[in-house]
C-alpha atoms as a PDB file:
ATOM      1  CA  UNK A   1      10.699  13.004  -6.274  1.00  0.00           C
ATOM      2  CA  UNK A   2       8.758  15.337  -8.513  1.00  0.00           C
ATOM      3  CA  UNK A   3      10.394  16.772 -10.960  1.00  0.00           C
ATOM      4  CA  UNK A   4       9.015  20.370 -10.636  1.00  0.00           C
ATOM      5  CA  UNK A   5       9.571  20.583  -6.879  1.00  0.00           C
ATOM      6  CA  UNK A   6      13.585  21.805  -5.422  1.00  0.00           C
ATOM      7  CA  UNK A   7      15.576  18.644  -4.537  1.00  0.00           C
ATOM      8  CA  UNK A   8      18.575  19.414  -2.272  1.00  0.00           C
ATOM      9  CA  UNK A   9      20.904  17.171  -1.120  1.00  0.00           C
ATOM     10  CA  UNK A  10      18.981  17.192   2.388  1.00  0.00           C
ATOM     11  CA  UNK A  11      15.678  16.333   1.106  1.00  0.00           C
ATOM     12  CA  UNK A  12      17.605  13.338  -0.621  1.00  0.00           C
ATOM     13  CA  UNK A  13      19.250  12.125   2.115  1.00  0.00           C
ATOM     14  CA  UNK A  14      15.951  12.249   4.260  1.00  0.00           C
ATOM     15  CA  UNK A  15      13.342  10.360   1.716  1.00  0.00           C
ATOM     16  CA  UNK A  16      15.853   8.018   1.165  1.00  0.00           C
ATOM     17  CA  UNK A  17      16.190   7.246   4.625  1.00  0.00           C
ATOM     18  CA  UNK A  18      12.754   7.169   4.819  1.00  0.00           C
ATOM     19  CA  UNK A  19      12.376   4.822   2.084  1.00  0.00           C
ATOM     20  CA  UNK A  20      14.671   2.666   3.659  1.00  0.00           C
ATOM     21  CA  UNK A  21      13.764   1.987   7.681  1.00  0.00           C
ATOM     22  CA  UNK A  22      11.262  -0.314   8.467  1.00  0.00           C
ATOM     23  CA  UNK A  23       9.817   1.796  11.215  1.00  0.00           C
ATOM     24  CA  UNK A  24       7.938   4.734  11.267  1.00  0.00           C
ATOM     25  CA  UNK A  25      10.031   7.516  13.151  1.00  0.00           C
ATOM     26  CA  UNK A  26       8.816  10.791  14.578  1.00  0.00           C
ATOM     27  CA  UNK A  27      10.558  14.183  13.155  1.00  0.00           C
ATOM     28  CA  UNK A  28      12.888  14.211  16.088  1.00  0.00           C
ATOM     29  CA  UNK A  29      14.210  10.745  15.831  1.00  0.00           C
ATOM     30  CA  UNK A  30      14.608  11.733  11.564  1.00  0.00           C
ATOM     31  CA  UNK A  31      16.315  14.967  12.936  1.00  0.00           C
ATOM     32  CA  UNK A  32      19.401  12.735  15.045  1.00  0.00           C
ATOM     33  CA  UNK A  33      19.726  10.210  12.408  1.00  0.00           C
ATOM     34  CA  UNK A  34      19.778  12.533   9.485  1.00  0.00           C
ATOM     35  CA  UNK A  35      22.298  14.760  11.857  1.00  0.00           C
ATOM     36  CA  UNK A  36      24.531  11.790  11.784  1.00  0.00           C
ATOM     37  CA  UNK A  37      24.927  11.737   8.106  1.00  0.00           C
ATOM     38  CA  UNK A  38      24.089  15.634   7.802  1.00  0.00           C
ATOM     39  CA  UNK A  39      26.107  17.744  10.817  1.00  0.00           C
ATOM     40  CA  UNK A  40      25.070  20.906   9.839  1.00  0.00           C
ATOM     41  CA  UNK A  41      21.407  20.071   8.982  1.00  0.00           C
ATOM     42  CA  UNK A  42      18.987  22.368  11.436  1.00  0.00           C
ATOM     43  CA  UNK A  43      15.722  20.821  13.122  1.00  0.00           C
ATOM     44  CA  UNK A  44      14.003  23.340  11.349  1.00  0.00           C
ATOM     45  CA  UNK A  45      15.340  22.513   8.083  1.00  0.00           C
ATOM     46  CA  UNK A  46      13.507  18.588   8.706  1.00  0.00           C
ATOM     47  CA  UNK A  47      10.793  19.384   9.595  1.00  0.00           C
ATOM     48  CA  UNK A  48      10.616  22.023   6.634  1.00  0.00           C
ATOM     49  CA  UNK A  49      11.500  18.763   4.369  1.00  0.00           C
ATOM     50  CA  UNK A  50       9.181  16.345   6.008  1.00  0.00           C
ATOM     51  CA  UNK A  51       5.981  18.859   5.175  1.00  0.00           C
ATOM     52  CA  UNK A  52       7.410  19.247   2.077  1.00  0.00           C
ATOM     53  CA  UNK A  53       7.384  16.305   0.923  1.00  0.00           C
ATOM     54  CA  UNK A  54       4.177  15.303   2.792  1.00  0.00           C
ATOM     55  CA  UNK A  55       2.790  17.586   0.499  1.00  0.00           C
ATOM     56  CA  UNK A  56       4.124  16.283  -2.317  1.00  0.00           C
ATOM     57  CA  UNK A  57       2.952  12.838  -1.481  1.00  0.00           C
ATOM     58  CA  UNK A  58       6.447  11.449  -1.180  1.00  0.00           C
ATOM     59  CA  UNK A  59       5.975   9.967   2.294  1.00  0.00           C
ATOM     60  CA  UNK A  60       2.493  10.019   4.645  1.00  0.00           C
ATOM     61  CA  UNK A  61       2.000  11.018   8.060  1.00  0.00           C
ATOM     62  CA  UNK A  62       0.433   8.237  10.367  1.00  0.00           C
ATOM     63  CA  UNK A  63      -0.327   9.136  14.311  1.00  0.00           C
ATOM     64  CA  UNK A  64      -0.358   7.457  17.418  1.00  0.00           C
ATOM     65  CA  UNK A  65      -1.758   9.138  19.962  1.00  0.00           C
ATOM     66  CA  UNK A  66      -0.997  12.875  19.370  1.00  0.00           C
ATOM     67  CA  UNK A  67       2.601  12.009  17.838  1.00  0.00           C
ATOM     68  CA  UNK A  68       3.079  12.209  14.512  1.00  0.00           C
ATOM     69  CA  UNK A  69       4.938   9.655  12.781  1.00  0.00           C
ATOM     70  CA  UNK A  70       6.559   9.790   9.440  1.00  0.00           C
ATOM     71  CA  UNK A  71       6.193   6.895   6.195  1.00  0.00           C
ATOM     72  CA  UNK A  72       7.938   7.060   3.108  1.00  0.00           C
ATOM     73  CA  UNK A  73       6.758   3.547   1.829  1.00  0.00           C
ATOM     74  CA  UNK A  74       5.688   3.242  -1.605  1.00  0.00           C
ATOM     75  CA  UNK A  75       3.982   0.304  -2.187  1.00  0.00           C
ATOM     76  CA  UNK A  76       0.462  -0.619  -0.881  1.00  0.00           C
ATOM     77  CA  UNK A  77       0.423  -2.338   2.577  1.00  0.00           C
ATOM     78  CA  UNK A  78      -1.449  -2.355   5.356  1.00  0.00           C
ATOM     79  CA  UNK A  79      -0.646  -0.642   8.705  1.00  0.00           C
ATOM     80  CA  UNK A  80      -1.902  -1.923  11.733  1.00  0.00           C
ATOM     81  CA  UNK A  81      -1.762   0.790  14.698  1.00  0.00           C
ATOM     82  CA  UNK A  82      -1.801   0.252  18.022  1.00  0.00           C
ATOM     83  CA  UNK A  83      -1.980   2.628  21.227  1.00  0.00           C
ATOM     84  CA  UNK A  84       2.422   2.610  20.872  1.00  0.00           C
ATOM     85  CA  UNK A  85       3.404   1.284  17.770  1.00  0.00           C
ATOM     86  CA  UNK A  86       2.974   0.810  14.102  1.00  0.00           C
ATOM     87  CA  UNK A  87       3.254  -2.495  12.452  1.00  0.00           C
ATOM     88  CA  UNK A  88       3.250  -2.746   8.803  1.00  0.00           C
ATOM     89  CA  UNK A  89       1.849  -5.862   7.114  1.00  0.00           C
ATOM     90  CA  UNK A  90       2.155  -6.678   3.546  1.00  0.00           C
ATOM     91  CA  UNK A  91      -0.679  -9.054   3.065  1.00  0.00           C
ATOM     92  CA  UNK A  92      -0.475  -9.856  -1.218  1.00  0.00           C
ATOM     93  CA  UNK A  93      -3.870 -11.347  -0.868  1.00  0.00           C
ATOM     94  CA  UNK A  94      -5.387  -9.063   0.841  1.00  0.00           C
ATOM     95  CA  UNK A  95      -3.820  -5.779  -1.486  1.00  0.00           C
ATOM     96  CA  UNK A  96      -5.194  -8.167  -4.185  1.00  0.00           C
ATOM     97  CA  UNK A  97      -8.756  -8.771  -2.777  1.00  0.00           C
ATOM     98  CA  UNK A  98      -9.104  -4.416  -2.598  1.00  0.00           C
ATOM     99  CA  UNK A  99      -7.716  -4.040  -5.774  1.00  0.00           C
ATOM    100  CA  UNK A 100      -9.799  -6.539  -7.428  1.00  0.00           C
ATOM    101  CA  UNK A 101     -12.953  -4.492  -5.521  1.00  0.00           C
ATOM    102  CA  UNK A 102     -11.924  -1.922  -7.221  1.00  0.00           C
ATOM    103  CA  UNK A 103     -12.097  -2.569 -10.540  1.00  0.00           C
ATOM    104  CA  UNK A 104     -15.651  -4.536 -10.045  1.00  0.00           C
ATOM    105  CA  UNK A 105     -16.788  -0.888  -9.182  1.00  0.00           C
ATOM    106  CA  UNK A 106     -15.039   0.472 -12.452  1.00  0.00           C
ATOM    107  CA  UNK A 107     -11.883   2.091 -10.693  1.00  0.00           C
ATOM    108  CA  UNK A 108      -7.911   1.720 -10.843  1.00  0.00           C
ATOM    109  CA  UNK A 109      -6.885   2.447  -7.701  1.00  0.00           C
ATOM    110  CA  UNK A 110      -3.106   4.739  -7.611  1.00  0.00           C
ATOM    111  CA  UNK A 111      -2.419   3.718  -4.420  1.00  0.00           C
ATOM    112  CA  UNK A 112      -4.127   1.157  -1.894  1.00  0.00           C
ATOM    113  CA  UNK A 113      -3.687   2.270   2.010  1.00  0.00           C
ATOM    114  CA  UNK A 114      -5.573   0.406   4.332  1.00  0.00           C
ATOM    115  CA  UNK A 115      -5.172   1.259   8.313  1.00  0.00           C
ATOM    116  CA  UNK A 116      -6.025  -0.751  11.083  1.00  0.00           C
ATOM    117  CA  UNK A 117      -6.314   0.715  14.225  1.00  0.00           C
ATOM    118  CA  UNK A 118      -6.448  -1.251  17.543  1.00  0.00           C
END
């Protein structure tokens, strides 16, 4: 987390989760889990947190359909999307391939996101 920005105890708890499922849950599904380990944390309060830190580039926002789904995945890899779901594949080669691109063209890239949508 950035070091100039407020870090409570929620905004912890929720990047960490985030950094540690393997899907890509919408705000309300963060909201129950988080309530879980959190009891007194409001909906409001998440979803307060989750632009927060979109903002901050913490996590990213990916959407199927008109839902908004939530990432907190540093490392490059590739998402596939589909009309329901979100699979994430982390393809060395490929990561590899773009960054090697990259640098032929004279850039470093920070981060490498590819998206597939199908």
């Amino acid at each position: 987390m950035s070091p100039n920005k407020r870090n409570t105890i929620q905004k912890t708890t929720i990047l960490n989760y985030l950094r540690e499922v393997d899907t890509h849950p919408n705000a309300d599904t963060i909201y129950n889990d988080i309530k879980v380990k959190i009891p007194s944390i409001s909906r409001a309060t998440v979803y307060r947190i989750l632009n927060n830190l979109v903002e901050e580039n913490e996590i990213e926002t990916l959407t199927i359909g008109n839902e908004q789904r939530f990432d907190g995945k540093q490392h490059g890899h590739i998402h596939i999307i589909t009309k329901d779901n979100i699979i994430d594949l982390e393809d060395k080669a490929i990561l590899r391939d773009i960054e090697n691109l990259a640098k032929k063209h004279n850039h470093k890239p920070r981060n490498i996101k590819v998206i597939v949508e199908v």
